[in-house]
N, C-alpha and C. Protein backbone atom coordinates (compact mmCIF):
# COMPACT_ATOMS: atom_id res chain seq x y z
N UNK A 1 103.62 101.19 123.46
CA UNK A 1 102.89 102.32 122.94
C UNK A 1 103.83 103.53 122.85
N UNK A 2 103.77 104.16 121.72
CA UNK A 2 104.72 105.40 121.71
C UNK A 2 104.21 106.49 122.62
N UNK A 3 105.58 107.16 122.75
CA UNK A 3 105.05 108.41 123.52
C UNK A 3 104.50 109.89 123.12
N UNK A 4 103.29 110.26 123.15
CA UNK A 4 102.83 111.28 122.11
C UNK A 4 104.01 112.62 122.37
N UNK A 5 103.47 113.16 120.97
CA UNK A 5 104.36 114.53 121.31
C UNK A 5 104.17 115.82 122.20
N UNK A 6 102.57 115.51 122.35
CA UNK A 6 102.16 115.90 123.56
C UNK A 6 103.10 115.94 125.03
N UNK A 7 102.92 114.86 125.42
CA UNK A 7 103.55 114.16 126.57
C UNK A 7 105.19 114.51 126.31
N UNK A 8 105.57 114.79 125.19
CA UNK A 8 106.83 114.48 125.09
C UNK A 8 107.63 116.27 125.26
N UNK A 9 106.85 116.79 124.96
CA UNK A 9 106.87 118.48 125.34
C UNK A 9 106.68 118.85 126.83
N UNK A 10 105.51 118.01 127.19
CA UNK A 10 105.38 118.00 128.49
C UNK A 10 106.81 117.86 129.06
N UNK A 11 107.20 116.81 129.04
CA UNK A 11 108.47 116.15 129.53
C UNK A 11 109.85 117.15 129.81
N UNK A 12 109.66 117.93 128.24
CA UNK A 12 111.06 118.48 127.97
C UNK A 12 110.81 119.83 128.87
N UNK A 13 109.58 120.66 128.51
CA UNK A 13 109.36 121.48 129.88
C UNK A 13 109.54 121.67 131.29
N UNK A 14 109.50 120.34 131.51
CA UNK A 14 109.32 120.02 133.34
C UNK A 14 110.83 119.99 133.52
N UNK A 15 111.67 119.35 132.43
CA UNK A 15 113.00 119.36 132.48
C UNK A 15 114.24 120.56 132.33
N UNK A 16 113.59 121.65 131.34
CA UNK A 16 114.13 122.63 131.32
C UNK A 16 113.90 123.64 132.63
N UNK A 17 112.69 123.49 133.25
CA UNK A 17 112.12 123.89 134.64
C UNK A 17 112.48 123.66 135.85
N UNK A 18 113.58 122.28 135.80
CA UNK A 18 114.07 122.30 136.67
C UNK A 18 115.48 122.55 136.83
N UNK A 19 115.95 123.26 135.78
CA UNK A 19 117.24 123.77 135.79
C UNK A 19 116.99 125.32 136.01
N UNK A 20 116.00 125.74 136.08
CA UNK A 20 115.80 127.45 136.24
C UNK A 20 115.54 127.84 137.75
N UNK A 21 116.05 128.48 138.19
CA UNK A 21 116.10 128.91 139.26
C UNK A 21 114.61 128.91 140.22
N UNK A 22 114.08 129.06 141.20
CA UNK A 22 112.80 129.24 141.76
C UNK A 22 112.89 130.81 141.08
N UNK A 23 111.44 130.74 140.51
CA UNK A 23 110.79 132.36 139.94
C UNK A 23 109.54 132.35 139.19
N UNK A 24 109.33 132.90 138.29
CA UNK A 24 108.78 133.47 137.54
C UNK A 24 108.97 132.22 135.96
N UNK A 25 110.18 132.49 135.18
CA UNK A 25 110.13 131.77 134.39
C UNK A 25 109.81 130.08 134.97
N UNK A 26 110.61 129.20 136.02
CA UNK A 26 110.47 128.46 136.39
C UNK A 26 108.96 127.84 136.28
N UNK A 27 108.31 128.58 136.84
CA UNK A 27 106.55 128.76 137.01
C UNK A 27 105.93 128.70 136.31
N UNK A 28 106.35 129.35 135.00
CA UNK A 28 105.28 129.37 133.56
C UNK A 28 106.09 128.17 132.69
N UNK A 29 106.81 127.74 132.93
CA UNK A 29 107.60 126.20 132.15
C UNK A 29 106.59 125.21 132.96
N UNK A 30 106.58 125.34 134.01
CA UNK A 30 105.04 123.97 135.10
C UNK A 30 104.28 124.45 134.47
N UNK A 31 103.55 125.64 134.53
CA UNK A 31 102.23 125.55 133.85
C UNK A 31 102.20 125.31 132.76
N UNK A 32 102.80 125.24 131.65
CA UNK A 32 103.01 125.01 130.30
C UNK A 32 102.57 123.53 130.45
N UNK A 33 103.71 122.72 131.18
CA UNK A 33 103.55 121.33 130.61
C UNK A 33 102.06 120.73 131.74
N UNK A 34 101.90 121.38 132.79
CA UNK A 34 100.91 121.31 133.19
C UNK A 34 99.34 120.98 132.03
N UNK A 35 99.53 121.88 131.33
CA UNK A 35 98.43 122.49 130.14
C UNK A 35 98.20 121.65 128.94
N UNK A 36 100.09 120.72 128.67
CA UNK A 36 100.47 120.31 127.54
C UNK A 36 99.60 118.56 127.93
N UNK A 37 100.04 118.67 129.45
CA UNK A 37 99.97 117.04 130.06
C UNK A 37 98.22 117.05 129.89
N UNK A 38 97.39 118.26 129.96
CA UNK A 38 95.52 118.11 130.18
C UNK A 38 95.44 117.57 128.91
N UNK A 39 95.75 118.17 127.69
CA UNK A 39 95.87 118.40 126.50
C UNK A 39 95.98 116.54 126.02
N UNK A 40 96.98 116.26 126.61
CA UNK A 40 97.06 114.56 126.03
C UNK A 40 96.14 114.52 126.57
N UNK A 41 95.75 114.36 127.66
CA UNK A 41 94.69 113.30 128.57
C UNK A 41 93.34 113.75 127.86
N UNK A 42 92.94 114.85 127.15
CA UNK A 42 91.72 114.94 126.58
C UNK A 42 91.43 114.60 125.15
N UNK A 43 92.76 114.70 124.78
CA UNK A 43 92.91 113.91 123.31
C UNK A 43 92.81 112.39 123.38
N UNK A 44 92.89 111.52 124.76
CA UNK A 44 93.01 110.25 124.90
C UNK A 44 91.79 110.06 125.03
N UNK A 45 90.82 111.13 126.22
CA UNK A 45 89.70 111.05 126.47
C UNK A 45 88.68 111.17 124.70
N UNK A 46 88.79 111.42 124.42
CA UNK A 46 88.36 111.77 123.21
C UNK A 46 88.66 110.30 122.31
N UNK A 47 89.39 110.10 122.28
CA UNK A 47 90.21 108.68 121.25
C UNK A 47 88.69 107.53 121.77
N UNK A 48 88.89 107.58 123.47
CA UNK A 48 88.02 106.19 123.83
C UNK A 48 86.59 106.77 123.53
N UNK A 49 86.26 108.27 123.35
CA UNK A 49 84.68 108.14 123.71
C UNK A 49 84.65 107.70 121.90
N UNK A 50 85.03 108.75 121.15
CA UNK A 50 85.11 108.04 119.27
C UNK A 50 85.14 106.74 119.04
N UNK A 51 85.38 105.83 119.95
CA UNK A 51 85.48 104.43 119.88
C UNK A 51 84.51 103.76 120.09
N UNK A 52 84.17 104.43 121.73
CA UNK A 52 82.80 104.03 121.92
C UNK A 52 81.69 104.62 121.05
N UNK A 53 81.89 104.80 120.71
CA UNK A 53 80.44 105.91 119.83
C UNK A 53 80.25 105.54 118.84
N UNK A 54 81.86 104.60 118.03
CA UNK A 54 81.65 103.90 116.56
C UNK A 54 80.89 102.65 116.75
N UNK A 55 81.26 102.13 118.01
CA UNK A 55 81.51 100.68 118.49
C UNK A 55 80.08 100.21 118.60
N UNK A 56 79.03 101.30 119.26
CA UNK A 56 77.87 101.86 119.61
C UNK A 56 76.97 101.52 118.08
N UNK A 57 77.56 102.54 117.01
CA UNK A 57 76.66 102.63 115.57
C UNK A 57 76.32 101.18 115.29
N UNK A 58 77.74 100.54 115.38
CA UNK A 58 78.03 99.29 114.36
C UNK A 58 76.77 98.51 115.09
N UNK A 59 76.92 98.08 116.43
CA UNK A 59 76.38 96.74 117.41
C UNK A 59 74.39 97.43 116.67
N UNK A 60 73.71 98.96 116.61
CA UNK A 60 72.56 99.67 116.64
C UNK A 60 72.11 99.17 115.36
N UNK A 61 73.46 99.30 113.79
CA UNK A 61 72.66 99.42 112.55
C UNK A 61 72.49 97.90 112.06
N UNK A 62 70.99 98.16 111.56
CA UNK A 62 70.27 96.69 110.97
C UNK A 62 71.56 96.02 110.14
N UNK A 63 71.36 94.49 110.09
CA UNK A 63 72.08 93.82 109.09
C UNK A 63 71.17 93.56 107.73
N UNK A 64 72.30 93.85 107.03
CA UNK A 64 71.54 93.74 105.62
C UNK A 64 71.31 92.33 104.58
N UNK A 65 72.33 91.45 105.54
CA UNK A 65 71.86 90.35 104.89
C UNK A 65 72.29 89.20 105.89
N UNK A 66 70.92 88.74 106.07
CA UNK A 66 71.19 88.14 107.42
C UNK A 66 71.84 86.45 107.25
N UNK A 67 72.52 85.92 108.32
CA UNK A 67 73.49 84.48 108.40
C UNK A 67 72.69 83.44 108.42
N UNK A 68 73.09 82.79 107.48
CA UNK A 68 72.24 81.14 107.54
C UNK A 68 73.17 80.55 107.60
C-alpha cells in the first residue's frame, strides 16, 4: 500500500523536528505532524465508513430482475 502524502508530511516534519533544538519551533513541527498524522487517520476513517455505507445500499436495494 502506498504511503499517503498525508503521512508522508507527517514524516518529513517529525524529521526536520528532530534536528531543531528543544524550543518553540521544535514544538510546533510535533504539533504539525501531530495534526497531519489525525488528518490521515480520519480520511481512512472516512474511506471504511463510504464503504460501508455503499456496501449497505447495494445488499438494501430490490433486484430488478430476479435469477432462475
Amino acid at each position: 500500500m502506498a504511503v499517503s502524502p498525508l503521512k508522508r508530511q507527517a514524516t518529513d516534519a517529525l524529521r526536520r523536528a528532530r534536528k531543531l533544538p528543544v524550543g518553540p519551533d521544535r514544538n510546533d513541527l510535533r504539533q504539525l505532524a501531530v495534526g497531519l498524522r489525525f488528518l490521515d487517520k480520519q480520511r481512512l476513517k472516512s474511506k471504511l465508513r463510504d464503504r460501508a455505507t455503499a456496501s449497505d445500499e447495494v445488499k438494501d436495494s430490490p433486484r430488478t430482475s430476479p435469477r432462475t
